[in-house]
N, C-alpha and C. Protein backbone atom coordinates (compact mmCIF):
# COMPACT_ATOMS: atom_id res chain seq x y z
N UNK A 1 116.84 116.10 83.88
CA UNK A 1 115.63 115.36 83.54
C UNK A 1 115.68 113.94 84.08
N UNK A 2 116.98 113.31 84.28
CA UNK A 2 117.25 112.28 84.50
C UNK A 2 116.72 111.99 86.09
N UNK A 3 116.87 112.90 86.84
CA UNK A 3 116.58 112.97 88.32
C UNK A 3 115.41 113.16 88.56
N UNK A 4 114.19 113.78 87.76
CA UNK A 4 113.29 113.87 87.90
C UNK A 4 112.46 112.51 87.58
N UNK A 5 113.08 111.73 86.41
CA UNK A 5 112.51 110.68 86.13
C UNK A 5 112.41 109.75 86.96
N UNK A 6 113.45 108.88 87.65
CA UNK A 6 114.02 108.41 88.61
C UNK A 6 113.07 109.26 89.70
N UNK A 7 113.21 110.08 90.69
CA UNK A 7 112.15 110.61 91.52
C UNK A 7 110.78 109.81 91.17
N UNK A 8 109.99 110.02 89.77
CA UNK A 8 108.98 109.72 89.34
C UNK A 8 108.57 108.24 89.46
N UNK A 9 109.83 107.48 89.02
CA UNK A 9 109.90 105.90 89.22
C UNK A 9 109.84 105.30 90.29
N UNK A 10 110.62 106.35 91.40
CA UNK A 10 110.61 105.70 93.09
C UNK A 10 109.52 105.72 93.34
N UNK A 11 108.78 106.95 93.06
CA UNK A 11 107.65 107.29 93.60
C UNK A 11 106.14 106.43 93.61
N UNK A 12 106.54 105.74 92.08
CA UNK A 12 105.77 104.75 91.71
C UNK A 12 105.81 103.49 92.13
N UNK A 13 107.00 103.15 92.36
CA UNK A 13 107.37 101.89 92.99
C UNK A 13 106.55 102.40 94.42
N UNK A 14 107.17 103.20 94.90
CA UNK A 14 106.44 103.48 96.30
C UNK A 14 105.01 103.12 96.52
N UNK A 15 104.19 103.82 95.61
CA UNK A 15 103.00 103.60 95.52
C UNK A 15 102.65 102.29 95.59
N UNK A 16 103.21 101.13 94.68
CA UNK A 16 103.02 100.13 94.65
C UNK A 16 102.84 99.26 95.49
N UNK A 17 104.12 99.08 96.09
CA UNK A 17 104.76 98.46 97.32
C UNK A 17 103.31 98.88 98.55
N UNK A 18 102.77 100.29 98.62
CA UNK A 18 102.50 100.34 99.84
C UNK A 18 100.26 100.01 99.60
N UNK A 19 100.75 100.22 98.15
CA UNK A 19 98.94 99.60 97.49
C UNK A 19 98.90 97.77 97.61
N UNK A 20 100.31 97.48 97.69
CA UNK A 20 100.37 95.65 97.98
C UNK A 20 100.45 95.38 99.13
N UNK A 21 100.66 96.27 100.42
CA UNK A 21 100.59 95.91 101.25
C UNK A 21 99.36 96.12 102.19
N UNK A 22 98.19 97.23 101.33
CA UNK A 22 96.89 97.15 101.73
C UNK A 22 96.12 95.98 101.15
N UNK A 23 96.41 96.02 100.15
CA UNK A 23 95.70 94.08 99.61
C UNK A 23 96.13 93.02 99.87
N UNK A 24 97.49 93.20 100.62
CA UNK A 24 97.80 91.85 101.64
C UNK A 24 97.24 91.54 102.71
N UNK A 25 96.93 92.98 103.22
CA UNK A 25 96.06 92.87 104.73
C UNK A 25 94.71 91.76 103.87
N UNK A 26 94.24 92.31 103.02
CA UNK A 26 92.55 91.61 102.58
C UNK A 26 93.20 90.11 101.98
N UNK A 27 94.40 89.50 102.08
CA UNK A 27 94.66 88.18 101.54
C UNK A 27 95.39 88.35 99.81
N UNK A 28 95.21 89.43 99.47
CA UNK A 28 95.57 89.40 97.64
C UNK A 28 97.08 89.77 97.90
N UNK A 29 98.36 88.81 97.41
CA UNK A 29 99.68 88.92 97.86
C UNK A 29 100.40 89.63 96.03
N UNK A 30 99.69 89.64 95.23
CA UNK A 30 100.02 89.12 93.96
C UNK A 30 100.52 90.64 93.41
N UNK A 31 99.66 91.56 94.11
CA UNK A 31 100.25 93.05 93.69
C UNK A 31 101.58 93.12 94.55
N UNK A 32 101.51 92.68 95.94
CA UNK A 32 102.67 93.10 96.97
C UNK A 32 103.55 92.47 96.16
N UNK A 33 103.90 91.26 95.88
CA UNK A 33 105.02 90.54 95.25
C UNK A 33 105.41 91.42 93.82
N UNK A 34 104.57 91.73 92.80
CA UNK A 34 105.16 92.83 91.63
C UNK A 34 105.43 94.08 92.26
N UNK A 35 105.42 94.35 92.87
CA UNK A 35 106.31 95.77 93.63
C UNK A 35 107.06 95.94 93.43
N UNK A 36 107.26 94.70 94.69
CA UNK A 36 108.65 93.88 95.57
C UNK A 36 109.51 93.54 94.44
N UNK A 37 108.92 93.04 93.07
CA UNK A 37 109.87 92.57 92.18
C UNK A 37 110.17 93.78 91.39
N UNK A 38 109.66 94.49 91.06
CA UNK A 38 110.06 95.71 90.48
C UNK A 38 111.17 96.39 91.14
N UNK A 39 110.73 96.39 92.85
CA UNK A 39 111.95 97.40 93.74
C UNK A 39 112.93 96.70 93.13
N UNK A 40 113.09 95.28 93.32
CA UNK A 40 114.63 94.41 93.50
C UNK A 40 114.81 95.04 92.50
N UNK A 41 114.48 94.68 91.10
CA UNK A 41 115.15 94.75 89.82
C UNK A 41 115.53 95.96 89.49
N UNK A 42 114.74 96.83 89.73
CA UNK A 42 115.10 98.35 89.86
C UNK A 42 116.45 98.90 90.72
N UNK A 43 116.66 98.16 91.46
CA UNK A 43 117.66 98.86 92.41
C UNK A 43 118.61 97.65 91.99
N UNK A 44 118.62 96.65 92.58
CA UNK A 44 119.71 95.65 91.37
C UNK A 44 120.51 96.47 90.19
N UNK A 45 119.88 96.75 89.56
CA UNK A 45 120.57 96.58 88.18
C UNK A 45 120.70 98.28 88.44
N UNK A 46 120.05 98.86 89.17
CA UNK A 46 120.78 100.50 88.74
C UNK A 46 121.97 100.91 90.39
N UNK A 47 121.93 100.45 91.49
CA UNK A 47 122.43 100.42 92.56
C UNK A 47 123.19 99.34 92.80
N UNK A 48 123.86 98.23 92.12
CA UNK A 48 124.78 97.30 92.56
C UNK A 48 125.05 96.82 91.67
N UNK A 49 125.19 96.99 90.29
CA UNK A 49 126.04 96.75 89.31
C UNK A 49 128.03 97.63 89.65
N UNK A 50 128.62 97.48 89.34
CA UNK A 50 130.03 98.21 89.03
C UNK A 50 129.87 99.36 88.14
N UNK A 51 130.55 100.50 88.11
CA UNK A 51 130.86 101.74 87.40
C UNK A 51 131.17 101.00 86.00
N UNK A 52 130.89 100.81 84.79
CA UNK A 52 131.91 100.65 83.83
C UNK A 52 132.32 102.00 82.92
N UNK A 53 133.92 101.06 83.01
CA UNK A 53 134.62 102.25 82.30
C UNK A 53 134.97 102.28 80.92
């Protein structure tokens, strides 16, 4: 379930990222930047933290 969720989350981020970069073309930066901040934090904290044991 865990993999599916995650799938679901990229997918959304995806969406995001590529819906901010059609309203950047028209000047509106404000969706592209919450994406962008979602990707970081999303992948930050689940892709470059350490294993803890």
């Amino acid at each position: 379930m865990k993999f599916y969720a995650s799938v679901a989350v990229y997918l959304l981020i995806a969406g995001v990222l590529s819906w901010g970069i059609l309203l950047a073309m028209k000047g509106s930066l404000w969706f592209l930047l919450a994406g962008l901040a979602a990707y970081t934090l999303a992948f930050a904290k689940l892709g470059c933290l350490p294993k803890s044991h």
